[in-house]
N, C-alpha and C. Protein backbone atom coordinates (compact mmCIF):
# COMPACT_ATOMS: atom_id res chain seq x y z
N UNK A 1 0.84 -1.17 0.00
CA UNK A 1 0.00 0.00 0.00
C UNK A 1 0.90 1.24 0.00
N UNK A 2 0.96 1.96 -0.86
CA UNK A 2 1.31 3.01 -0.65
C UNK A 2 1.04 4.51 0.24
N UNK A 3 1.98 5.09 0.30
CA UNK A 3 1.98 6.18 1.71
C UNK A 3 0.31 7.12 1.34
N UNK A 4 0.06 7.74 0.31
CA UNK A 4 -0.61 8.47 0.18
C UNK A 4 -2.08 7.70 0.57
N UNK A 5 -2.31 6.39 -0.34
CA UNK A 5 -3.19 5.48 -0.10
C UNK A 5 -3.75 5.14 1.61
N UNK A 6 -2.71 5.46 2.42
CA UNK A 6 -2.28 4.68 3.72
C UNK A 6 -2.46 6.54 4.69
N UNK A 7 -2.29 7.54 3.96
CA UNK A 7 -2.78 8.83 4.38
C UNK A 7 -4.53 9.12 3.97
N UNK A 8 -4.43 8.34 2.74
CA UNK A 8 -6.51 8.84 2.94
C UNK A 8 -7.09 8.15 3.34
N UNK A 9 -6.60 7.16 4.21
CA UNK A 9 -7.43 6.05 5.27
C UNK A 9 -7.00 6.43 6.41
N UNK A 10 -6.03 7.09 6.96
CA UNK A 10 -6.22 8.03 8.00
C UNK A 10 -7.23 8.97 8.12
N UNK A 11 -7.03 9.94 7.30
CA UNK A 11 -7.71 11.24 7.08
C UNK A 11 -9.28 10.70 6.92
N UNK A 12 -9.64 9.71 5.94
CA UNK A 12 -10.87 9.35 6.05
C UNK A 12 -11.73 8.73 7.57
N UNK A 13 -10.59 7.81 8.26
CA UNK A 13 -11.04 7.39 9.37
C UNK A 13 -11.01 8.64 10.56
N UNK A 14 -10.76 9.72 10.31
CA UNK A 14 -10.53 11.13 11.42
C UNK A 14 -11.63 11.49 10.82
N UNK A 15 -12.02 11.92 10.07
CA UNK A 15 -13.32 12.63 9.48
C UNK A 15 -14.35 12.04 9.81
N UNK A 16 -14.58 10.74 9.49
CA UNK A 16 -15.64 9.87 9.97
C UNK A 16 -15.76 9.62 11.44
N UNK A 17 -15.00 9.51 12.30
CA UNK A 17 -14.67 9.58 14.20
C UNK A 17 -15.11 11.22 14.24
N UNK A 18 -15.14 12.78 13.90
CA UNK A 18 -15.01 13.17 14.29
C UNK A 18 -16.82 13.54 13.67
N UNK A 19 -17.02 12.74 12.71
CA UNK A 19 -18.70 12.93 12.18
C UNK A 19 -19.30 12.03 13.49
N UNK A 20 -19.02 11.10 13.78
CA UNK A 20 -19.71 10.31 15.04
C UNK A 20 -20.10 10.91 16.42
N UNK A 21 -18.87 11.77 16.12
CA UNK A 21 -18.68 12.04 17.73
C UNK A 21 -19.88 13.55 17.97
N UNK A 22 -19.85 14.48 16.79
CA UNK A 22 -21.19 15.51 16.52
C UNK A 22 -22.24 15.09 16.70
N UNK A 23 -22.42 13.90 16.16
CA UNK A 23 -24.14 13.04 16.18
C UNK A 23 -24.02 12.22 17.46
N UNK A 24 -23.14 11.77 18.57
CA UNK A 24 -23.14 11.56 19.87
C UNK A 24 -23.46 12.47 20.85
N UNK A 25 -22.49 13.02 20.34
CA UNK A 25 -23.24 14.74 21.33
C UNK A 25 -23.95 15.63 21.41
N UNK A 26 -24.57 15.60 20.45
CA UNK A 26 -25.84 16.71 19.58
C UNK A 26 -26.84 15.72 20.05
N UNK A 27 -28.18 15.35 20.87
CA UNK A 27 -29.50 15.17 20.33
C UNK A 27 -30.28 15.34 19.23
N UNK A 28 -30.22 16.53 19.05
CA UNK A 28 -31.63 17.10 18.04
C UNK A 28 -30.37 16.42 16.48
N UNK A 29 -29.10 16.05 16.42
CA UNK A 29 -28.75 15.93 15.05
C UNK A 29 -29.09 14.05 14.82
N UNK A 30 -28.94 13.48 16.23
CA UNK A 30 -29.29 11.95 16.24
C UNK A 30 -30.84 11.19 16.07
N UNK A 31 -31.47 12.54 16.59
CA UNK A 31 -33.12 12.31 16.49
C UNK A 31 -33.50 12.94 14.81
N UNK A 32 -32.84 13.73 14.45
CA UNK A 32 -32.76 14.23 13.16
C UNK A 32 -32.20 12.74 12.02
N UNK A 33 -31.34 12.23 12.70
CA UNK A 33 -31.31 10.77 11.68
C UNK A 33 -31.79 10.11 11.73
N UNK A 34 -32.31 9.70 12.75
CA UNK A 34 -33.18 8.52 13.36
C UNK A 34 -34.37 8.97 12.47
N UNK A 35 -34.73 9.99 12.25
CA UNK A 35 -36.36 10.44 11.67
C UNK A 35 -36.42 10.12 10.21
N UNK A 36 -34.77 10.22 9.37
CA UNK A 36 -34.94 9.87 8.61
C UNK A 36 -34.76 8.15 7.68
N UNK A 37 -33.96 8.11 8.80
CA UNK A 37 -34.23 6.71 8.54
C UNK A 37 -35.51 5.74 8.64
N UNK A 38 -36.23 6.26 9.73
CA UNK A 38 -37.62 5.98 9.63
C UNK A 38 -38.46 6.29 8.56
N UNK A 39 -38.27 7.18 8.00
CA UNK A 39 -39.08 8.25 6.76
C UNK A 39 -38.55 7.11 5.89
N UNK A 40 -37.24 7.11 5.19
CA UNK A 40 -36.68 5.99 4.37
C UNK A 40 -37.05 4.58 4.57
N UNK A 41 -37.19 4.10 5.32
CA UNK A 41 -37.01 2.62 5.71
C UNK A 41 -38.81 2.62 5.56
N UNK A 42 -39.95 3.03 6.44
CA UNK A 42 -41.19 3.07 6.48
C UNK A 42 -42.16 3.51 4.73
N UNK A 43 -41.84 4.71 4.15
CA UNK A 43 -42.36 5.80 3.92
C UNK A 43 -41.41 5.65 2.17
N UNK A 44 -40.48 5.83 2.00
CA UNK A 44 -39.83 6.39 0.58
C UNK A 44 -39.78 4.52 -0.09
N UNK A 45 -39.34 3.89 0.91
CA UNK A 45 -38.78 2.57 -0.16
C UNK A 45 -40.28 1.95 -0.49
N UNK A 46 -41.54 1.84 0.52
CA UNK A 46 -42.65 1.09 0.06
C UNK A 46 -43.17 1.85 -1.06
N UNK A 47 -43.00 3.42 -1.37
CA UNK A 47 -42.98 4.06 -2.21
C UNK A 47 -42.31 3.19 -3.64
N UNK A 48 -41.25 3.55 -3.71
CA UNK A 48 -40.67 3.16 -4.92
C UNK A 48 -40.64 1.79 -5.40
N UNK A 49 -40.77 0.87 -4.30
CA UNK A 49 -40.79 -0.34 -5.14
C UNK A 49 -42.04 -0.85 -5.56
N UNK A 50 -43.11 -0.12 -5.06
CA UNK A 50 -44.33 -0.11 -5.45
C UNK A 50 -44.42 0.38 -6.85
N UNK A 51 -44.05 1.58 -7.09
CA UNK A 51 -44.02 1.97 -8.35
C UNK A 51 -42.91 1.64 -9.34
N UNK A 52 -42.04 1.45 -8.74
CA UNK A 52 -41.26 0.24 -9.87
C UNK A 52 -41.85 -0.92 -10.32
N UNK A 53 -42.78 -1.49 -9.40
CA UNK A 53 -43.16 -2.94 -10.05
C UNK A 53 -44.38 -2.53 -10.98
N UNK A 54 -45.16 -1.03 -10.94
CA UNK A 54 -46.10 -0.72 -11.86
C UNK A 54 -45.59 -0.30 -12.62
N UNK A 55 -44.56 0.67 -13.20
CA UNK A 55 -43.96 0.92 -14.15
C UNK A 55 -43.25 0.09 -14.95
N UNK A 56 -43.64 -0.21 -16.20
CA UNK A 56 -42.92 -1.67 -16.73
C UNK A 56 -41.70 -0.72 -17.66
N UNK A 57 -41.52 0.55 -18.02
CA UNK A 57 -40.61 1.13 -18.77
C UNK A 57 -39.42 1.60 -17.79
N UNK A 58 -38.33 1.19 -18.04
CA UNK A 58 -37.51 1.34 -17.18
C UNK A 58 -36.94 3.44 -17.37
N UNK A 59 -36.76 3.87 -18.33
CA UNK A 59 -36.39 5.20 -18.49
C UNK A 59 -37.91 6.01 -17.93
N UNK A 60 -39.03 5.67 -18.21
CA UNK A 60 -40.23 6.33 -17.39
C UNK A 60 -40.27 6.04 -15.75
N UNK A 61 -39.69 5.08 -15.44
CA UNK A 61 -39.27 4.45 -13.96
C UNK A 61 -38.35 5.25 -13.60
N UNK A 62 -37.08 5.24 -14.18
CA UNK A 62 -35.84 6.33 -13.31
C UNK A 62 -36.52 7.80 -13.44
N UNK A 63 -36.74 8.51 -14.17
CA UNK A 63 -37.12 9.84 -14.69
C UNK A 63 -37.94 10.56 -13.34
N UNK A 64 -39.10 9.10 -13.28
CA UNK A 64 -40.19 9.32 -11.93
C UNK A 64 -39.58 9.45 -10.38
N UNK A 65 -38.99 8.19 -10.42
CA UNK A 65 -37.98 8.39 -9.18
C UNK A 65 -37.58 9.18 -8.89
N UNK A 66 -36.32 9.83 -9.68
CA UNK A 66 -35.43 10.97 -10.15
C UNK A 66 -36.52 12.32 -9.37
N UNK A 67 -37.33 12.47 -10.24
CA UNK A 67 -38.00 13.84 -9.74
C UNK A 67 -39.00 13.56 -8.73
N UNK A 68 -38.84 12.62 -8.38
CA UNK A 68 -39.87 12.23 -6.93
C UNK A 68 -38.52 13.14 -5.78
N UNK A 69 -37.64 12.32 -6.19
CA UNK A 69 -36.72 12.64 -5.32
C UNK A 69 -36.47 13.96 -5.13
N UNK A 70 -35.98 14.86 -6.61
CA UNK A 70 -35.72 16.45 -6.45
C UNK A 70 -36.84 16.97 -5.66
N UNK A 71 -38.01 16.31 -6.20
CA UNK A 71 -39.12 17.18 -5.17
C UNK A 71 -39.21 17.29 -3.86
N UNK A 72 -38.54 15.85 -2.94
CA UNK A 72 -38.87 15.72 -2.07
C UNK A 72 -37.74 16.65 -1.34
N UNK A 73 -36.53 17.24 -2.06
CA UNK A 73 -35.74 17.64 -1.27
C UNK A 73 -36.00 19.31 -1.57
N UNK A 74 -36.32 19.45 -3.14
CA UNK A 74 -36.84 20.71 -3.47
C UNK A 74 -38.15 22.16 -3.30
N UNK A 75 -38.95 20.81 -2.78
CA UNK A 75 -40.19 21.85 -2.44
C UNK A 75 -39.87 22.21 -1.14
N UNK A 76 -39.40 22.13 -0.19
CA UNK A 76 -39.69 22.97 0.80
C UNK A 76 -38.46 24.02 1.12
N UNK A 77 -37.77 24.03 0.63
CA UNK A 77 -36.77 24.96 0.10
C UNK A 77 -37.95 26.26 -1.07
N UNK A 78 -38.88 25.95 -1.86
CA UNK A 78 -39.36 26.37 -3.06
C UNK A 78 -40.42 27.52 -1.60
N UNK A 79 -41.21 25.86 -0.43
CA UNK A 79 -42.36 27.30 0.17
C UNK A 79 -41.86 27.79 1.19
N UNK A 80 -40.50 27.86 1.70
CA UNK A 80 -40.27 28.38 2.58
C UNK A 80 -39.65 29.64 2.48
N UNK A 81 -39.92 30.60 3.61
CA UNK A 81 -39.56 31.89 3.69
C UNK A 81 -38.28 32.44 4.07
N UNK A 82 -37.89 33.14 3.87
CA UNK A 82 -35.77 33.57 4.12
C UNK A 82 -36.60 33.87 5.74
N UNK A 83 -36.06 34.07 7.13
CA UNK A 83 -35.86 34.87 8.17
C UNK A 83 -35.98 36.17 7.98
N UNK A 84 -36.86 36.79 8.75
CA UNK A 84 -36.95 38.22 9.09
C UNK A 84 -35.49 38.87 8.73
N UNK A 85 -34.98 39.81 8.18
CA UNK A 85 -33.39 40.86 8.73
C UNK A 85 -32.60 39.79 8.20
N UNK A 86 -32.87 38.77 7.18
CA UNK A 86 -31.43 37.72 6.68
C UNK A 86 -31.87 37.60 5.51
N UNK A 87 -31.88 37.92 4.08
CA UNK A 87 -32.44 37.91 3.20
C UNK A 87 -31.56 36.75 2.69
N UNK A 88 -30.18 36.67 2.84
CA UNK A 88 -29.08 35.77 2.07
C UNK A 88 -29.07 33.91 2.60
N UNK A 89 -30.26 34.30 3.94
CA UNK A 89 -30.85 32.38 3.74
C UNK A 89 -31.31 31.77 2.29
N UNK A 90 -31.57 32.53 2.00
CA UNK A 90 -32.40 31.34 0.94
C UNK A 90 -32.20 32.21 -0.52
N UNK A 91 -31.38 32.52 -0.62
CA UNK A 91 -30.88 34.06 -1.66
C UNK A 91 -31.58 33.32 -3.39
N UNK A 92 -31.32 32.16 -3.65
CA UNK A 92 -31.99 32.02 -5.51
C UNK A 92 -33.47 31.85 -5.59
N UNK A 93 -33.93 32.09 -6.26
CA UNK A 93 -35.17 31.62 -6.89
C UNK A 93 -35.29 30.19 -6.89
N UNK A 94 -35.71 29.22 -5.90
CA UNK A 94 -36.03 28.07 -6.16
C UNK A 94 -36.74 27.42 -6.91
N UNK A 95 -37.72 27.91 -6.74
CA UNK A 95 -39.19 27.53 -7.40
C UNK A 95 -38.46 27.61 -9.13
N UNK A 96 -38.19 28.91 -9.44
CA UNK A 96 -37.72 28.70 -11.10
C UNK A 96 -36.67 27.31 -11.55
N UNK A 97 -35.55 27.09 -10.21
CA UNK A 97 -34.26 26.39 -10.53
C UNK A 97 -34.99 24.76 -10.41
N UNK A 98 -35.43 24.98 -9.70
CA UNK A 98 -36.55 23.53 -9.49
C UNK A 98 -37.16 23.20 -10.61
N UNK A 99 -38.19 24.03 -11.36
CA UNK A 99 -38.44 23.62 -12.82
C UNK A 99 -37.74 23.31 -13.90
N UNK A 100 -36.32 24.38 -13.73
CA UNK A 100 -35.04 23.75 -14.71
C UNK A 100 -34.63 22.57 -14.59
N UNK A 101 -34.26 22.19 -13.23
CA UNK A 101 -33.92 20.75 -13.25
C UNK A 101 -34.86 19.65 -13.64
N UNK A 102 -36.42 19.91 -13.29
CA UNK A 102 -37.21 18.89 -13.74
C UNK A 102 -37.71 18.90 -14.95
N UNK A 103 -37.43 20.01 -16.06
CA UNK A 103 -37.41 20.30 -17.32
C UNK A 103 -36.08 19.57 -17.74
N UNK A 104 -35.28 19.66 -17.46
CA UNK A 104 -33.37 19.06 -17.97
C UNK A 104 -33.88 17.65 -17.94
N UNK A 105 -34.57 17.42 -16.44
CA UNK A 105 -34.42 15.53 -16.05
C UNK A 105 -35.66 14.71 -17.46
N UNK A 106 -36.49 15.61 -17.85
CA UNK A 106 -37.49 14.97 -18.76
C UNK A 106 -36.93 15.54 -20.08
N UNK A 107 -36.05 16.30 -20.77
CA UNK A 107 -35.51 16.57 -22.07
C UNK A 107 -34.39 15.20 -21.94
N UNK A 108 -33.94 14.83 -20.79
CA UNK A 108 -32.89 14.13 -21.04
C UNK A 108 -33.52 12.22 -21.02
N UNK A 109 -34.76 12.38 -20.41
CA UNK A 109 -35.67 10.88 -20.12
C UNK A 109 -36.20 11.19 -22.25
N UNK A 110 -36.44 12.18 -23.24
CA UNK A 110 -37.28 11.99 -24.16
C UNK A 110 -35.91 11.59 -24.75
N UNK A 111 -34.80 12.16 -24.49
CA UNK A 111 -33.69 11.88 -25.78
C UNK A 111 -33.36 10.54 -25.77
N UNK A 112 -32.89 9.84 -24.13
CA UNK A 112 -32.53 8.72 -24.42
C UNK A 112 -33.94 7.84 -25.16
N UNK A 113 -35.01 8.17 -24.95
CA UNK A 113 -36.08 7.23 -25.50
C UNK A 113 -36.34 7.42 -26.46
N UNK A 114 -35.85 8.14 -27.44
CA UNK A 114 -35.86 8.13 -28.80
C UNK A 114 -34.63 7.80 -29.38
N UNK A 115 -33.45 7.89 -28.29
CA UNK A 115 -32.25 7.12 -29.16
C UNK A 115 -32.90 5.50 -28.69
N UNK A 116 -33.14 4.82 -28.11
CA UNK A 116 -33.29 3.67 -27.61
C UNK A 116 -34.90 3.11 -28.85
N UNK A 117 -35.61 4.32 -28.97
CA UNK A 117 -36.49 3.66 -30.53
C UNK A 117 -35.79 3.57 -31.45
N UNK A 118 -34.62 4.88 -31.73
CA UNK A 118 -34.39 4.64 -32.88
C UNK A 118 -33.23 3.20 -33.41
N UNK A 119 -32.70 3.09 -32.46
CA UNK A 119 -31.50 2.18 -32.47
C UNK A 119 -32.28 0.73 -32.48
N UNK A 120 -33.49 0.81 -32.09
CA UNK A 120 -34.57 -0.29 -32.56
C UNK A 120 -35.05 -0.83 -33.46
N UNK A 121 -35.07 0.17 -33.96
CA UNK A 121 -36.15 -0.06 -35.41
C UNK A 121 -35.05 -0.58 -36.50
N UNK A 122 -35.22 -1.20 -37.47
CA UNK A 122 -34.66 -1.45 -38.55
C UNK A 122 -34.47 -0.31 -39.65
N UNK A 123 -33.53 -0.23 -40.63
CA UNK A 123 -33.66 0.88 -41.54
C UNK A 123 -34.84 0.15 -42.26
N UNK A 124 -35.09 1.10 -42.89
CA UNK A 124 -36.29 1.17 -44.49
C UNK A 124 -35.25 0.51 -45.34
N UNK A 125 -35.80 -0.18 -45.95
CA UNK A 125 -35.77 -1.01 -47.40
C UNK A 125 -34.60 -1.92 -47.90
N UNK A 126 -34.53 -2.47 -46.28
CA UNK A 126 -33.01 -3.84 -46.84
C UNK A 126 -34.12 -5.43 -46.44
């Protein structure tokens, strides 16, 4: 193993001990994981594999996911308000950057599905 190799498994194992030790000593950041792992484990996965097994198109399957997901992290960033006297909490336009991305994620779900017809189909007249 080399030295550098043998330095980012230090540095990685200090970073990670010193992430443990914040969420040991903090409450509200351990009850803050705990909530989401519940949310995940209860709530998001009976979600998706539910609708994976109804979705039989696999690029209409990721696409959905995909922006299930931006949403779930994007809308409340989109209705929430900056703080009184702090305008630079929440400083971009969400709501607009939020539609870009879920406009990008479905220009990029139509392209591959028309390269994936076209690479299907046979040419005309052999």
């Amino acid at each position: 193993m080399t030295r550098i190799r043998r330095a980012l498994i230090v540095a990685g194992a200090l970073v990670t001990a010193y992430g443990l030790a914040g969420v040991l000593f903090d409450p509200g950041v351990l009850l803050f994981l705990a909530a989401v792992v519940v949310f995940h484990d209860l709530v998001w996965m009976p979600v998706v594999l539910a609708f994976g097994a109804l979705v039989a198109r696999p690029v209409a399957r990721f696409v959905a996911i995909v922006a299930a997901s931006v949403l779930v992290v994007g809308v409340p960033l989109v209705v929430a308000q900056p703080p009184a006297g702090n305008p630079s909490v929440l400083p971009l336009d969400y709501g607009r950057n939020l539609l870009f991305v879920l406009a990008a994620l479905l220009a990029a779900a139509v392209l591959v599905a028309a390269y994936r017809r076209r690479r299907r189909v046979p040419p005309r007249g052999r």
